[in-house]
C-alpha atoms as a PDB file:
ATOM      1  CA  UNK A   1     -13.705 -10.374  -1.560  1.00  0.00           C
ATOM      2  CA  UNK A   2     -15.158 -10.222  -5.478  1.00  0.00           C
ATOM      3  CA  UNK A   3     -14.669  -8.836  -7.883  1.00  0.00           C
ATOM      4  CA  UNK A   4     -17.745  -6.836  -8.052  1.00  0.00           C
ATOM      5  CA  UNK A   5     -16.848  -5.693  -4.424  1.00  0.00           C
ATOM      6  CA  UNK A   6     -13.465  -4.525  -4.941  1.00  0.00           C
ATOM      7  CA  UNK A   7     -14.751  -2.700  -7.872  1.00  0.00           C
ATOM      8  CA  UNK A   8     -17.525  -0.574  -5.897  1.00  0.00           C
ATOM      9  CA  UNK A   9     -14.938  -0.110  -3.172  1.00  0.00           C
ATOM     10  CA  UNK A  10     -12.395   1.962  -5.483  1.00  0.00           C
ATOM     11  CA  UNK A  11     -15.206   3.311  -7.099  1.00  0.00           C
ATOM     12  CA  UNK A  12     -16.543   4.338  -4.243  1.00  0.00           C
ATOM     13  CA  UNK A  13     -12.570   5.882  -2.909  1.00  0.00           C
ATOM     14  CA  UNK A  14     -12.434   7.420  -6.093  1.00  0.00           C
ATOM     15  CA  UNK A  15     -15.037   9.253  -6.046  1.00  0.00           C
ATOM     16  CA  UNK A  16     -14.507  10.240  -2.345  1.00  0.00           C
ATOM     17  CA  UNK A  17     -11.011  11.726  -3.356  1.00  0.00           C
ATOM     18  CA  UNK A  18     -12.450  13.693  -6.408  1.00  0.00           C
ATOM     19  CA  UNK A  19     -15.164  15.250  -3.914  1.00  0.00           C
ATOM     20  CA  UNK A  20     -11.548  15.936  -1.518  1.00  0.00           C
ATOM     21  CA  UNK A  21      -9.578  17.698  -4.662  1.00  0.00           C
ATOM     22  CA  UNK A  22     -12.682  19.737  -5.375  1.00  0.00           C
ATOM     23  CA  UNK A  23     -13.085  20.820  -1.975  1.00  0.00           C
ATOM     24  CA  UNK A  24      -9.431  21.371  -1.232  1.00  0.00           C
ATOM     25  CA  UNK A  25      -9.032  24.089  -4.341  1.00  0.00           C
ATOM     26  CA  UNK A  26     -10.859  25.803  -2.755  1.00  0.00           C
ATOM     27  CA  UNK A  27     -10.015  25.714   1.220  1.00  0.00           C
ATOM     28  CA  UNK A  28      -6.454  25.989  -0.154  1.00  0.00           C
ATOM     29  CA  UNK A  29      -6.802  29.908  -1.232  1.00  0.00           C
ATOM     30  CA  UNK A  30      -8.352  30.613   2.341  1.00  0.00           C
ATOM     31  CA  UNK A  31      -6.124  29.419   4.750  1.00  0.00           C
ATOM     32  CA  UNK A  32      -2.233  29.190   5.187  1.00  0.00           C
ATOM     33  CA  UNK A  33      -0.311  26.033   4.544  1.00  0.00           C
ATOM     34  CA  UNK A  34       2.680  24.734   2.281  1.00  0.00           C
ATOM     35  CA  UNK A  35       4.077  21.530   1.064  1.00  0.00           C
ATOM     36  CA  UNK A  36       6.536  20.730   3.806  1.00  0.00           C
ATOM     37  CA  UNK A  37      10.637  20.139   2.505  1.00  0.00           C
ATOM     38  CA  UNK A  38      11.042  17.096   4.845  1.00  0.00           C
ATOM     39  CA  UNK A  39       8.456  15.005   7.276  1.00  0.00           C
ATOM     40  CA  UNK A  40       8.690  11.743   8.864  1.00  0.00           C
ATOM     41  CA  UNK A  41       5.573   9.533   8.810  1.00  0.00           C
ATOM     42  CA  UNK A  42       3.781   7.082  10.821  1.00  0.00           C
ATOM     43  CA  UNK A  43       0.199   5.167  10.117  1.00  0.00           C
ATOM     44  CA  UNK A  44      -1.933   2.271  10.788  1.00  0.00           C
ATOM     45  CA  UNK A  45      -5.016   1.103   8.994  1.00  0.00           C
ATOM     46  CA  UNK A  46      -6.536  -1.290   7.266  1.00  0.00           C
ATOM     47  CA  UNK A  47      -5.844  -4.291   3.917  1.00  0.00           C
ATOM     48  CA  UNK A  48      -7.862  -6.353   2.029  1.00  0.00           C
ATOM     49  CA  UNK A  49      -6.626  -9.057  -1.011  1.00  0.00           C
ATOM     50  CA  UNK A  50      -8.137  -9.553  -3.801  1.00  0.00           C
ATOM     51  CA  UNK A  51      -7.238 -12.930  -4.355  1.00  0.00           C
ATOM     52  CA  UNK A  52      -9.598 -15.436  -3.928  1.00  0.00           C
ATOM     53  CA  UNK A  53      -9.224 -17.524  -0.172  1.00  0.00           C
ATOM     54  CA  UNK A  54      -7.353 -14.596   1.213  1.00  0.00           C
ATOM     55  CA  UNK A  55      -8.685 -11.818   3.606  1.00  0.00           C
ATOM     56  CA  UNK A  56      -8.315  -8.848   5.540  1.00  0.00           C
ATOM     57  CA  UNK A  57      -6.115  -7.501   7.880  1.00  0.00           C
ATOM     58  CA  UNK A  58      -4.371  -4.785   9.534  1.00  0.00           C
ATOM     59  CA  UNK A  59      -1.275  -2.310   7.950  1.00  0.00           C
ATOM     60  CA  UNK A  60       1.367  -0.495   9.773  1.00  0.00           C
ATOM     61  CA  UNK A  61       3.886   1.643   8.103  1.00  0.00           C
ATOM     62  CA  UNK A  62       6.534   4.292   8.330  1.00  0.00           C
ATOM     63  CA  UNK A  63       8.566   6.311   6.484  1.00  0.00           C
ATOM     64  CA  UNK A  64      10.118   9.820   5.086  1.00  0.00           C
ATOM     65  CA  UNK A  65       9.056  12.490   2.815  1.00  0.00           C
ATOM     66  CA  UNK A  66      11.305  14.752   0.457  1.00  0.00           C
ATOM     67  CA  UNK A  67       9.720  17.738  -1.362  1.00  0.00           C
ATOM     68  CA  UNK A  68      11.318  17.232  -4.727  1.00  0.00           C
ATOM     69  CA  UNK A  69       9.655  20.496  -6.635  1.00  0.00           C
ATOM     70  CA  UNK A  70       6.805  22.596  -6.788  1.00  0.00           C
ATOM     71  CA  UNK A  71       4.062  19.584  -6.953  1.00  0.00           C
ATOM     72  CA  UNK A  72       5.772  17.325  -6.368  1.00  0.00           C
ATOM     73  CA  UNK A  73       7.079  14.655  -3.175  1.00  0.00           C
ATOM     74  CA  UNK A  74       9.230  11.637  -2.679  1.00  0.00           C
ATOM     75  CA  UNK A  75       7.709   9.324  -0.095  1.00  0.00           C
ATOM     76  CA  UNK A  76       9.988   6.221   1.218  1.00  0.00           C
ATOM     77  CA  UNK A  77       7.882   4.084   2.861  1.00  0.00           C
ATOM     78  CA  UNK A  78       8.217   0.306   4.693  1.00  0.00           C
ATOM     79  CA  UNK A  79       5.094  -0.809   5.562  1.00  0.00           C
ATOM     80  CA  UNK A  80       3.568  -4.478   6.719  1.00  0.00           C
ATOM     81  CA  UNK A  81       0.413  -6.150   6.774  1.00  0.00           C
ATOM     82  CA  UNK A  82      -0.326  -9.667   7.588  1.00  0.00           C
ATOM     83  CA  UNK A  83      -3.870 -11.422   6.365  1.00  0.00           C
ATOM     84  CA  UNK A  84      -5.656 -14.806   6.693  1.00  0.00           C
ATOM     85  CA  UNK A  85      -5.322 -17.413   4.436  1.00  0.00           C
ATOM     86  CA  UNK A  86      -8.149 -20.209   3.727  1.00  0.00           C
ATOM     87  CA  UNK A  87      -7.861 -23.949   3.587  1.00  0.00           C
ATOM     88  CA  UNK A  88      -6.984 -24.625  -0.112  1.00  0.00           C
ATOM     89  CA  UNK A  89      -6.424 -20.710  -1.114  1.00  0.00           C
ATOM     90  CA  UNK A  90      -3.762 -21.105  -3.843  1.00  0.00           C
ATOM     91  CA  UNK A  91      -2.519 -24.889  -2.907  1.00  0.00           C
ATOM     92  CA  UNK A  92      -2.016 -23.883   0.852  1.00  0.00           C
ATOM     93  CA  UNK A  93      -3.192 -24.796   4.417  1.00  0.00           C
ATOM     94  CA  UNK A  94      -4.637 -22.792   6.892  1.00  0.00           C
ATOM     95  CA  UNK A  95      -2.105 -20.134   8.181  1.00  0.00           C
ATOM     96  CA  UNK A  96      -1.774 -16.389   7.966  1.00  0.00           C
ATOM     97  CA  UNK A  97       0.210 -14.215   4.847  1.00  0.00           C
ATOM     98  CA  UNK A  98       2.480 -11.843   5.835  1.00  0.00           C
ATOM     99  CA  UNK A  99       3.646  -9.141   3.252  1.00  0.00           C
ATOM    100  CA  UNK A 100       6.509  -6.346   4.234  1.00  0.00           C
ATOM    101  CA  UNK A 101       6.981  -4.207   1.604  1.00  0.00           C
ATOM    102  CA  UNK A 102       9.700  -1.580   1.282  1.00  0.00           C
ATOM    103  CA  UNK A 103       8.354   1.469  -1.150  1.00  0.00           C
ATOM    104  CA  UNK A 104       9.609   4.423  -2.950  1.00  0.00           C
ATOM    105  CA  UNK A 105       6.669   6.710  -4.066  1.00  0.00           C
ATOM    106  CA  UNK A 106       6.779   9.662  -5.868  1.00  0.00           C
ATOM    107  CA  UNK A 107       3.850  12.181  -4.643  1.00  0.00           C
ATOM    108  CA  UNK A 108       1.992  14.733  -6.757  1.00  0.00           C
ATOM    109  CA  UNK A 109       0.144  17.583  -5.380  1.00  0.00           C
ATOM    110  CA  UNK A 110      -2.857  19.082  -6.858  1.00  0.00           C
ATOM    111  CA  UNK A 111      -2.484  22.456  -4.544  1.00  0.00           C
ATOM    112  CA  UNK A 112       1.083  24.094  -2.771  1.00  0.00           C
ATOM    113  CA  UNK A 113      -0.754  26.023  -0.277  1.00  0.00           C
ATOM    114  CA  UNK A 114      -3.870  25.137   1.985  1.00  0.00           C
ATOM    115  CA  UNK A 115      -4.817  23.807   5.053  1.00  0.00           C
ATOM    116  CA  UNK A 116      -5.665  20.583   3.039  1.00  0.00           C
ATOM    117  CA  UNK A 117      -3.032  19.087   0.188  1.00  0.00           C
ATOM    118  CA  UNK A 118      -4.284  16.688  -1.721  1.00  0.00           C
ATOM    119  CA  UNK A 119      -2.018  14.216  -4.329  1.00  0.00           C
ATOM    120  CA  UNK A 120      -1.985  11.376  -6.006  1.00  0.00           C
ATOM    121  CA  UNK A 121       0.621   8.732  -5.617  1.00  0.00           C
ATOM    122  CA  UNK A 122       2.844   6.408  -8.199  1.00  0.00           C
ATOM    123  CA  UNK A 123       5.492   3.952  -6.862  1.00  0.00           C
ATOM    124  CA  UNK A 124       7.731   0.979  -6.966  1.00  0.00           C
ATOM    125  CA  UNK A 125       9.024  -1.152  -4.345  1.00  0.00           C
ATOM    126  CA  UNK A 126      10.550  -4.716  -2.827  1.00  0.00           C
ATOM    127  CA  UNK A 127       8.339  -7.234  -1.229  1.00  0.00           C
ATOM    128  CA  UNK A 128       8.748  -9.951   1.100  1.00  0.00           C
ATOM    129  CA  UNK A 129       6.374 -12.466   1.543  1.00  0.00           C
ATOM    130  CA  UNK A 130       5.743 -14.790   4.635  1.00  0.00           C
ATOM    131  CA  UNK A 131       3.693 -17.316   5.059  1.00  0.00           C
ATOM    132  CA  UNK A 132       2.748 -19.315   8.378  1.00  0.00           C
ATOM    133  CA  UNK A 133       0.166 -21.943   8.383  1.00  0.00           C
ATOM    134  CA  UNK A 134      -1.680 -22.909  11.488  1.00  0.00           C
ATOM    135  CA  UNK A 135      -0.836 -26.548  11.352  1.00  0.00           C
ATOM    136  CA  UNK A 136       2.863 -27.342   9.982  1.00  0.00           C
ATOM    137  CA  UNK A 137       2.835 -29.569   6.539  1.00  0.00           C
ATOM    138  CA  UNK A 138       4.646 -32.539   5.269  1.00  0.00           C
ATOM    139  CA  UNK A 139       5.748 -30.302   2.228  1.00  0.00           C
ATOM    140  CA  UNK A 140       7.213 -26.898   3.233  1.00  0.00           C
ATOM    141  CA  UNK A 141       5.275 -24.050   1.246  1.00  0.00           C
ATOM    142  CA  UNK A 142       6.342 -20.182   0.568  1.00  0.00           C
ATOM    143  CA  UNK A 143       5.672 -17.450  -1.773  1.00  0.00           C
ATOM    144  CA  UNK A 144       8.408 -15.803  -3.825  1.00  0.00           C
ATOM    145  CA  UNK A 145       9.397 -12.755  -3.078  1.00  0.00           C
ATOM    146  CA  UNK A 146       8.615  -9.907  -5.724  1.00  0.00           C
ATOM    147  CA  UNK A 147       8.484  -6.620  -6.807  1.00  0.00           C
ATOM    148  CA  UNK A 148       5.329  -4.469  -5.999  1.00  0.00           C
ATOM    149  CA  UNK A 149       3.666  -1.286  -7.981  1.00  0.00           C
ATOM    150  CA  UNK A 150       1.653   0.848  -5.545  1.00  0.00           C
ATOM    151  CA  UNK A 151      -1.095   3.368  -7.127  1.00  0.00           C
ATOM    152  CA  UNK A 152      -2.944   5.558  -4.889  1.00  0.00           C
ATOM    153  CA  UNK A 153      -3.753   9.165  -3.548  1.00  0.00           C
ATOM    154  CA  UNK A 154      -4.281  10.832  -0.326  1.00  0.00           C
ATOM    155  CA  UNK A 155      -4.571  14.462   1.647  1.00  0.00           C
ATOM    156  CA  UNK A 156      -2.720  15.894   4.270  1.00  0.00           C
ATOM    157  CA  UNK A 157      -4.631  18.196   7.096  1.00  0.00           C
ATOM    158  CA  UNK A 158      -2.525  20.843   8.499  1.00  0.00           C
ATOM    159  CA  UNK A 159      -3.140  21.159  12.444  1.00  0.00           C
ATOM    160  CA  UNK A 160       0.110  23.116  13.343  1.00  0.00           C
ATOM    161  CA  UNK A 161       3.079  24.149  10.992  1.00  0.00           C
ATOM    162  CA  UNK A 162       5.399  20.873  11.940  1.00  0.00           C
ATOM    163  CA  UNK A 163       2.030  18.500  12.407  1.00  0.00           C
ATOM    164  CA  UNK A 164      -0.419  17.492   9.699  1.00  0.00           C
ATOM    165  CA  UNK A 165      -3.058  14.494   9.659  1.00  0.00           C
ATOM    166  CA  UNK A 166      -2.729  12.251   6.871  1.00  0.00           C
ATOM    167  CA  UNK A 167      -5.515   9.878   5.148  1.00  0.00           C
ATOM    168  CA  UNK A 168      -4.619   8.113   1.907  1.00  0.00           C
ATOM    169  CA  UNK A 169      -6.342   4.869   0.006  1.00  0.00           C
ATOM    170  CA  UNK A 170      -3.447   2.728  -1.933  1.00  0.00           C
ATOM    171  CA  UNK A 171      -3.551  -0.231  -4.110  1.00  0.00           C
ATOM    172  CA  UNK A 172      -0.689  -2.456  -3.153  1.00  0.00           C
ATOM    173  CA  UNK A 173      -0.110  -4.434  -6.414  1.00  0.00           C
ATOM    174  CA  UNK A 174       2.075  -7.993  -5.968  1.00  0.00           C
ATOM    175  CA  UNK A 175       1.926 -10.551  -8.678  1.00  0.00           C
ATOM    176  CA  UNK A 176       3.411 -13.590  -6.932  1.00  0.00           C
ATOM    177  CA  UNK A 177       3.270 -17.469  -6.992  1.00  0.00           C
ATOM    178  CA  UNK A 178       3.957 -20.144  -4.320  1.00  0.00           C
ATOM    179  CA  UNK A 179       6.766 -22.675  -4.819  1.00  0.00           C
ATOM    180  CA  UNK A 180       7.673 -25.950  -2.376  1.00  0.00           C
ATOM    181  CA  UNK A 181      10.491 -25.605  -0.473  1.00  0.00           C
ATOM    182  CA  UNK A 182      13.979 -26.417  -0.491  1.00  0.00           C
ATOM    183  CA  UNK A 183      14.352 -24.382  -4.240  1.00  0.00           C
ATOM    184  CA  UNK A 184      15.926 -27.258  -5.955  1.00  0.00           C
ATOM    185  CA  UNK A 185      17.655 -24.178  -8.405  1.00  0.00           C
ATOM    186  CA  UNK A 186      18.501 -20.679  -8.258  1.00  0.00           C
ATOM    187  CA  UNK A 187      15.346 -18.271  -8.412  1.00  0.00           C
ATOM    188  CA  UNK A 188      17.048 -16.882 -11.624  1.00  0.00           C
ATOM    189  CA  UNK A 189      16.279 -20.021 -13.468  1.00  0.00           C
ATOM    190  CA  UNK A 190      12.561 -20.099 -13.154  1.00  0.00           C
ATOM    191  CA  UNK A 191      10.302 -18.759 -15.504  1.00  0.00           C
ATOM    192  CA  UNK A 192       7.678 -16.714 -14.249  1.00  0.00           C
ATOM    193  CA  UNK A 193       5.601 -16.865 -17.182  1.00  0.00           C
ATOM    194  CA  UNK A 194       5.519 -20.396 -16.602  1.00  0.00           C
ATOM    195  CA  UNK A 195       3.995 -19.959 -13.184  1.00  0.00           C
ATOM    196  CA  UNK A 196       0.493 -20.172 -11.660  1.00  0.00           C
ATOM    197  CA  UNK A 197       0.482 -16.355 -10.848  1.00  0.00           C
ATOM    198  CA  UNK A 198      -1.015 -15.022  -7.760  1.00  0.00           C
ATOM    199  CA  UNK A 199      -2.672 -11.690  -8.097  1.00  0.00           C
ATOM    200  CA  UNK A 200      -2.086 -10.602  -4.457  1.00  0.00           C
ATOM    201  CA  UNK A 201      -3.708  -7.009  -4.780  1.00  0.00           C
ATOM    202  CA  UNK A 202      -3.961  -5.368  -1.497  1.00  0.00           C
ATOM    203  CA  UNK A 203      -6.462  -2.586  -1.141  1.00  0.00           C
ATOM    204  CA  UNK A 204      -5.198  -0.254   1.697  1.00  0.00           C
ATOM    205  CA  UNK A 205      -7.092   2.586   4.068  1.00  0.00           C
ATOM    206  CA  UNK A 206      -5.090   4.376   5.944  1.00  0.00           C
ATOM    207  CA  UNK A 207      -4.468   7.445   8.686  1.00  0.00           C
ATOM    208  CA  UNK A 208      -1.231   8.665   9.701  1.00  0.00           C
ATOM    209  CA  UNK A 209       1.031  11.576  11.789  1.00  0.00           C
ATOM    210  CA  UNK A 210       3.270  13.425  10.128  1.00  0.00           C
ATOM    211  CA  UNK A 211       5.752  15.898  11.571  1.00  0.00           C
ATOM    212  CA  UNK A 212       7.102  18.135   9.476  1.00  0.00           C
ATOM    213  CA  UNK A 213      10.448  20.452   9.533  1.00  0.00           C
END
């Protein structure tokens, strides 16, 4: 994926999720509905990485959600996503990246009540990266495993008062680099300014379940 591409595509989500705030302020004042104090979550949908020689694939995730004021939500999320990689994409073979990440997001709502609540998302979070190439190599290849910043929004749909509907659009954002193994010295010793960084930005569609109580 380009540049150019990944830049129409979030210009294109952003301005589908300003025409979904607009339209919620106003369904919110003329139907029933409430930020719920606890909900577990399940969803599926799509990824695709910016990085050059990597490409898309399919997400999976689950988690909790804590209503932590008036506005405002704490999501904990683990989701997973595995993608192609090219021949030569960042030094490696052929194979497939795997990326499991383990989130904590913190939600804010642009309405309280409605049939539709919109928010925006800001979070931090643990990944693990796998790789698996589709021949094996003489010299054994991995990524390091990092720290990810996930920026994002969604809406919730309100069907019945425990289930709501959820679609959100997330950028997943992992700053990585690859690294032969065995690690001849602790990770704590390398420099990652010193690095050949990997800009493993995962855009993310989604559509989930939630039950709420």
């Amino acid at each position: 994926m380009t540049t150019r591409t990944l830049k129409t595509r979030l210009a294109v989500t952003g301005l589908a999720v300003a025409i979904t705030l607009l339209l919620a302020s106003a369904e919110a004042r003329a139907h029933e509905g409430f930020i719920p104090r606890f909900s577990v979550e399940v969803d599926a949908g799509a990824v695709s990485v910016k990085e050059e020689g990597f490409g898309t694939g399919r997400r999976y995730g689950a988690g909790v959600f804590f209503r932590t004021g008036h506005r405002m939500g704490l999501e904990v999320l683990l989701e997973s996503y595995d993608v192609s990689v090219a021949e030569g994409a960042a030094g490696l073979a052929a194979g497939r990246m795997n990326m499991t990440t383990l989130l904590v997001n913190q939600e804010f709502f642009l309405v309280t009540h409605g049939r539709v609540l919109p928010y925006g998302l800001l979070g931090v979070g643990c990944t693990f990266i796998g790789y698996a190439p589709d021949v094996p190599p003489e010299v054994e290849m991995d990524f390091v495993d990092r720290i990810a910043l996930q920026l994002g929004g969604g809406f919730d749909v309100r069907i019945s008062r425990t289930l709501h509907v959820s679609a959100k659009a997330r950028y997943n954002m992992v700053k990585t680099w690859v690294e032969e193994l065995p690690r001849e010295e602790p990770i704590r010793m390398t420099d990652p300014l010193a690095q050949d960084m990997l800009h493993l930005y995962g855009f993310e569609l989604g559509l989930g379940i939630k039950f709420s109580f």
